[in-house]
Protein backbone atom coordinates (compact mmCIF):
# COMPACT_ATOMS: atom_id res chain seq x y z
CA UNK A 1 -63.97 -218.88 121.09
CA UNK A 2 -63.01 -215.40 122.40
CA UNK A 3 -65.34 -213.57 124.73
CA UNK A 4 -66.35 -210.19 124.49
CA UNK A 5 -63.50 -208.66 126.09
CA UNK A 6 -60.82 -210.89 124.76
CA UNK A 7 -62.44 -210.23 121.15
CA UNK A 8 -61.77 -206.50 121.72
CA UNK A 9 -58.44 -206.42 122.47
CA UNK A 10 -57.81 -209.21 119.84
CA UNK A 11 -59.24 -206.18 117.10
CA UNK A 12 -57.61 -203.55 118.63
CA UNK A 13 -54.07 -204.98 118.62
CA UNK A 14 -54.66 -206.43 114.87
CA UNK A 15 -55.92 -202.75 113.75
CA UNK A 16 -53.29 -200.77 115.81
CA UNK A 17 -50.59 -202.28 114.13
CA UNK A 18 -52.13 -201.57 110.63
CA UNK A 19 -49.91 -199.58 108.55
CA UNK A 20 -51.33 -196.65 106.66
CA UNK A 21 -50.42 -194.22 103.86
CA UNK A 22 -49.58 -190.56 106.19
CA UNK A 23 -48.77 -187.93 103.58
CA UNK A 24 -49.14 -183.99 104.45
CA UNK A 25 -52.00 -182.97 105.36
CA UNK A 26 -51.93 -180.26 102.67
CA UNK A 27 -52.19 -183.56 100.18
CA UNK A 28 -54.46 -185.24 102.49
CA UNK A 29 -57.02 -182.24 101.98
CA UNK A 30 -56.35 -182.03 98.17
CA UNK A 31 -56.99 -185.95 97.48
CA UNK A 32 -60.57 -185.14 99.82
CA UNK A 33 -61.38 -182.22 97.77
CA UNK A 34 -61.20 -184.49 95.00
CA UNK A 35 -62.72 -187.09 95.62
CA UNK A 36 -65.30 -184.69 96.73
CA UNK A 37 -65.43 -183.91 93.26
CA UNK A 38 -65.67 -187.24 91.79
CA UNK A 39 -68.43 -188.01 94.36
CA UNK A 40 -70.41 -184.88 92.96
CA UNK A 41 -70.15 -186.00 89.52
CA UNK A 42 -71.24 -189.94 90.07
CA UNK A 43 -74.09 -188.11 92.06
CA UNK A 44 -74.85 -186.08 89.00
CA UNK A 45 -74.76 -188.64 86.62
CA UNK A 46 -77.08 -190.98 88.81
CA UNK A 47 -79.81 -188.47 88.78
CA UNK A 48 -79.67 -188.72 85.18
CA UNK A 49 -79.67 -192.38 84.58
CA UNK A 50 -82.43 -192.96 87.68
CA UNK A 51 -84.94 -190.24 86.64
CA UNK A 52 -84.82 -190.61 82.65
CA UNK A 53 -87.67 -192.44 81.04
CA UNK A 54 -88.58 -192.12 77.18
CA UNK A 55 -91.25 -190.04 76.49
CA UNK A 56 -92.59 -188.32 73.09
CA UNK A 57 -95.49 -185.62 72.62
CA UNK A 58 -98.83 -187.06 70.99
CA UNK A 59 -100.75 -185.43 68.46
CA UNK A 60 -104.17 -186.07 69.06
CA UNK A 61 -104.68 -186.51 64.87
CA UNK A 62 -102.63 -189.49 65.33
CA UNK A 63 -105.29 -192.88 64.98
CA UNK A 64 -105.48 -195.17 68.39
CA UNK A 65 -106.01 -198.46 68.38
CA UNK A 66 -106.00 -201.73 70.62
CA UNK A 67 -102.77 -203.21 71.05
CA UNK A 68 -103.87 -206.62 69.50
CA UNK A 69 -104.64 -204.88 65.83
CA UNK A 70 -100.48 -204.03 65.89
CA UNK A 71 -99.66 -207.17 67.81
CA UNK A 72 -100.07 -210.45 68.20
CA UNK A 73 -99.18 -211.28 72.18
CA UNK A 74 -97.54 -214.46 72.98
CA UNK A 75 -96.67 -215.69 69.80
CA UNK A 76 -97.20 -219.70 69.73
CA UNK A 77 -93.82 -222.24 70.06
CA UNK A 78 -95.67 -224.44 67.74
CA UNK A 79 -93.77 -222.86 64.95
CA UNK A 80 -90.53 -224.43 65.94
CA UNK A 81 -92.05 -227.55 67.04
CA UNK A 82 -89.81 -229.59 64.02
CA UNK A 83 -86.60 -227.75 65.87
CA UNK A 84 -84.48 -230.89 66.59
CA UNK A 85 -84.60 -231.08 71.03
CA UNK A 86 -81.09 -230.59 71.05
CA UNK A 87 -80.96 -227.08 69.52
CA UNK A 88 -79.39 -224.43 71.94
CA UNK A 89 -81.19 -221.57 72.43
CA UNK A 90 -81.09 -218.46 74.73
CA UNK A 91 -82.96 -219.10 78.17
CA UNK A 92 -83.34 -215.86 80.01
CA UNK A 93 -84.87 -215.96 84.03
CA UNK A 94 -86.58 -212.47 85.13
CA UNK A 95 -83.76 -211.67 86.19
CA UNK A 96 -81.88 -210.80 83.35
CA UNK A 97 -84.34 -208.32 82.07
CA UNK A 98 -83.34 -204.62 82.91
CA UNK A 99 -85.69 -201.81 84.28
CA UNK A 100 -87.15 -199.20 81.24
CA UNK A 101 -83.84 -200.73 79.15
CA UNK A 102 -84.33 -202.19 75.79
CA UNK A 103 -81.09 -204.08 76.02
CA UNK A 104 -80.78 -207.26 78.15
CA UNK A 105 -78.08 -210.16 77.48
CA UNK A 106 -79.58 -213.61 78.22
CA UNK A 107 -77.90 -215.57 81.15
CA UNK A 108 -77.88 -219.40 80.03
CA UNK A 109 -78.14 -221.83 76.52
CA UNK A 110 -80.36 -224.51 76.92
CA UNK A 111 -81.32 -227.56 74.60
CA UNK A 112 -84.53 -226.82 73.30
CA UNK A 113 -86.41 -229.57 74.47
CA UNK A 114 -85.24 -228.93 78.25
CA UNK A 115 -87.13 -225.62 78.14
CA UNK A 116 -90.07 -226.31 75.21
CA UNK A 117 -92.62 -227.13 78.47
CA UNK A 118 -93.30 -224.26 81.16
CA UNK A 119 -91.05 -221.97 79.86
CA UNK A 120 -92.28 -218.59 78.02
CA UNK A 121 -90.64 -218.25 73.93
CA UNK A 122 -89.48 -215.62 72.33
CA UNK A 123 -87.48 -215.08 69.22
CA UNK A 124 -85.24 -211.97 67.79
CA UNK A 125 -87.64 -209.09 67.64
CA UNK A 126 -89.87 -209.97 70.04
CA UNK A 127 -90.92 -207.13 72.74
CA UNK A 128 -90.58 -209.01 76.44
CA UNK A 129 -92.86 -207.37 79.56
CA UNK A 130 -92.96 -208.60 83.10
CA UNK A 131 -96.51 -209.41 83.90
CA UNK A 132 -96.27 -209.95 87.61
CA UNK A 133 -96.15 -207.59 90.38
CA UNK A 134 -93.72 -206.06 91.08
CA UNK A 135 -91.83 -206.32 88.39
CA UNK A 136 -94.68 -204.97 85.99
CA UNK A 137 -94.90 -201.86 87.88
CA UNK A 138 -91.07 -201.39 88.27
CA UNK A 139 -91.20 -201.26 84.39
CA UNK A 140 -89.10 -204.73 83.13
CA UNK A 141 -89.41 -204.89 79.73
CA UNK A 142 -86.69 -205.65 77.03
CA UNK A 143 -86.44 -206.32 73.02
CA UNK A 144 -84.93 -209.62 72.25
CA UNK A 145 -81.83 -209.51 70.45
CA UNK A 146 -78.97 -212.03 69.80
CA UNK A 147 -80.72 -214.42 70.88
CA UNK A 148 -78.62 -218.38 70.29
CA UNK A 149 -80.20 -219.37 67.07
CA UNK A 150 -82.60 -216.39 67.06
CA UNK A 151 -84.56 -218.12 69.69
CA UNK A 152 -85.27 -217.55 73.86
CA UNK A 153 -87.16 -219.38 76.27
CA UNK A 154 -87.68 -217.72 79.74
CA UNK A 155 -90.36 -216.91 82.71
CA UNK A 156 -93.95 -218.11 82.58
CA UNK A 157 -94.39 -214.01 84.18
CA UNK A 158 -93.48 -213.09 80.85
CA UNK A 159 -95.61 -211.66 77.89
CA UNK A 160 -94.34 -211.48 74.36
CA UNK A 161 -95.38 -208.94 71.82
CA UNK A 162 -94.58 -209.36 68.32
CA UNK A 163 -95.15 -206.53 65.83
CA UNK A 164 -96.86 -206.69 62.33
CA UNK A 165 -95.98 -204.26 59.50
CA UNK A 166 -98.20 -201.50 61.15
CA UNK A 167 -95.70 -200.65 64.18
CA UNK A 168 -92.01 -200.83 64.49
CA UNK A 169 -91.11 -203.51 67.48
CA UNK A 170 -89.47 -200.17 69.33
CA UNK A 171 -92.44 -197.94 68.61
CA UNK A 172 -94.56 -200.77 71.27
CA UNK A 173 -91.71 -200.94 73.40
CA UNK A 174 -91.75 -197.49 74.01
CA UNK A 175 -95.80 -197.13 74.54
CA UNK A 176 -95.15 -200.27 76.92
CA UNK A 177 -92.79 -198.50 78.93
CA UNK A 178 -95.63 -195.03 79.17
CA UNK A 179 -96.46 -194.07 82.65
CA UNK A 180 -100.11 -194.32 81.68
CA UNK A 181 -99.75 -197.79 80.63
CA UNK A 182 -98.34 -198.95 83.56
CA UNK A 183 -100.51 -196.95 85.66
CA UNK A 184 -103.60 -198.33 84.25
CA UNK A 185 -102.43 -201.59 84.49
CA UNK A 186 -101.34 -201.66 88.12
CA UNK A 187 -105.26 -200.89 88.51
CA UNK A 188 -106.29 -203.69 86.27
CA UNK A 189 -104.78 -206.56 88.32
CA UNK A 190 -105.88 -209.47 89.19
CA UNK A 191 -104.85 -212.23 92.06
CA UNK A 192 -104.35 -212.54 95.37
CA UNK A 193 -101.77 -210.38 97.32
CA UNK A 194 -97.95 -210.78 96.32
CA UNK A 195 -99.12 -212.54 93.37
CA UNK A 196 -100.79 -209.91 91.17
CA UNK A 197 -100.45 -209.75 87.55
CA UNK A 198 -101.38 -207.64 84.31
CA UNK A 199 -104.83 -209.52 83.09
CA UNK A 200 -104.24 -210.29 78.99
CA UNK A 201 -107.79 -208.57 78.34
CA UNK A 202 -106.57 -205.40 79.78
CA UNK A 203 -102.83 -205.86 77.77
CA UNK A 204 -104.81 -206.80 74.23
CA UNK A 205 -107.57 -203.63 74.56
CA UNK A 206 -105.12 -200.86 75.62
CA UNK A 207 -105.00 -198.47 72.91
CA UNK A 208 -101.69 -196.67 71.76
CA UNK A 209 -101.30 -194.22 69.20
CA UNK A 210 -101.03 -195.35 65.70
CA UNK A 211 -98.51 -192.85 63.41
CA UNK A 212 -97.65 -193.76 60.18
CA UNK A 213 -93.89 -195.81 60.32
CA UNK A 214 -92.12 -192.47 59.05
CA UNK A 215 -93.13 -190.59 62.23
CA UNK A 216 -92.92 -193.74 64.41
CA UNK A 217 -89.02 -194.40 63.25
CA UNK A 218 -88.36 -190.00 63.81
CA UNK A 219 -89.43 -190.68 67.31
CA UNK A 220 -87.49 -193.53 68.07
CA UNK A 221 -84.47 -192.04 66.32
CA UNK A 222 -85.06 -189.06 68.95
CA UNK A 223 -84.96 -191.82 71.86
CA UNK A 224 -81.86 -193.40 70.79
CA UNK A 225 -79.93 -190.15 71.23
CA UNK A 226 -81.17 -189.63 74.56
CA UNK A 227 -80.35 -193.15 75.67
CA UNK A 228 -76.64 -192.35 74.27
CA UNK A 229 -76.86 -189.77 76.69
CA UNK A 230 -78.04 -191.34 79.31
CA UNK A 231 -75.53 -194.40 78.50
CA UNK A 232 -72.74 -191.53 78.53
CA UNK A 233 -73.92 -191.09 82.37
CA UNK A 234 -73.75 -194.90 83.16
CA UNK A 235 -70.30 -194.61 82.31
CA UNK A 236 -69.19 -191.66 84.28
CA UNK A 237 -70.60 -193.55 86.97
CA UNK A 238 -68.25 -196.43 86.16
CA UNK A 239 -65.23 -194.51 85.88
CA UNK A 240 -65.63 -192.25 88.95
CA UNK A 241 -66.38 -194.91 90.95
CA UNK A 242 -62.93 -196.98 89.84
CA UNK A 243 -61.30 -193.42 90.96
């Protein structure tokens, strides 16, 4: 073991004899004034992509009602209780669940009857919200898609939405994900500290606004092009970095 002395000189003489690229230093300045560039544009783009969140104008005609008239929450696994136990089927930790982003690719497969106990289920369609601090407040929410045989398991910190014909599935995702929802919610929690949750009285009595499915699908159609958008930024982020 080197002491403090010997481990100095040890790093200086490995450094000092570290070769690197010495051109001009008229190139030198051109590759930092461009890189300077690329640096303003993934700083750009990350404004974009960190400050966006979907958000729509209400018109006060528009009917509200209670969540639980448009959804039922936490739709019951009895249905696929004659599933055979060694079905596969999508099991998806908190983790895997993005921040304000519809979109979230599940991690593992799982025979069903590994996961049919304790675990939280989902199928294809379903609307998935963190109910636990602080992932509720950070806004972790996701539509289930693609799911292995159209079926997901995942956290008991999980509550599942499931629309009827009144609502489109992305019409509640997108009144999930309203700053006044969350807001109101964050007030409404119950448990001790560190382990504070969304109470299901306060998640089945919120009211949202209630268009009729032609306005509710214009909307959504408006939110899909600024998500293209803001996926356009995600990617200039990619790129410049790699540069």
């Amino acid at each position: 073991k080197l002491d403090t002395s010997e481990h100095r000189r040890y790093w200086i003489s490995l450094f000092s004899k570290k070769r690197i690229p010495l051109p001009p230093l008229g190139i030198q300045k051109e590759i930092v004034k461009e890189l300077e560039q690329y640096q303003k544009v993934i700083k750009g783009a990350k404004q974009v992509v960190d400050n966006y969140k979907p958000n729509f104008l209400i018109d006060e005609s528009w009917e509200k009602v209670e969540i639980e008239k448009v959804c039922e929450l936490n739709p019951k696994k009895s249905e696929i209780k004659d599933l055979d136990g060694s079905t596969n089927v999508s099991f998806c930790p908190m983790s895997c669940i993005n921040i304000n982003n519809e979109e979230f690719i599940p991690t593992e497969e799982k025979p069903l009857k590994e996961v049919y106990k304790g675990y939280t289920y989902f199928k294809n369609g379903d609307i998935i919200l963190a109910k636990v601090t602080p992932c509720f407040e950070n806004g972790k929410i996701g539509i289930a898609d693609n799911l292995t045989n159209g079926i997901g398991f995942g956290s008991s910190e999980f509550y599942v939405f499931r629309a009827n014909n009144l609502v489109l599935n992305k019409w509640i995702f997108l009144n999930l994900m309203n700053s006044d929802f969350i807001e109101h919610g964050i007030n409404n929690f119950t448990g001790t500290s560190g382990l504070r949750r969304v109470p299901k009285n306060y998640i089945l009595n919120h009211k949202i606004p209630l268009p009729s499915l032609e306005i509710q699908e214009k909307i959504i159609n408006n939110y899909e092009c600024e998500k293209l958008i803001v996926d356009g930024n995600k990617k200039l982020i990619e790129i410049y970095t790699k540069k």
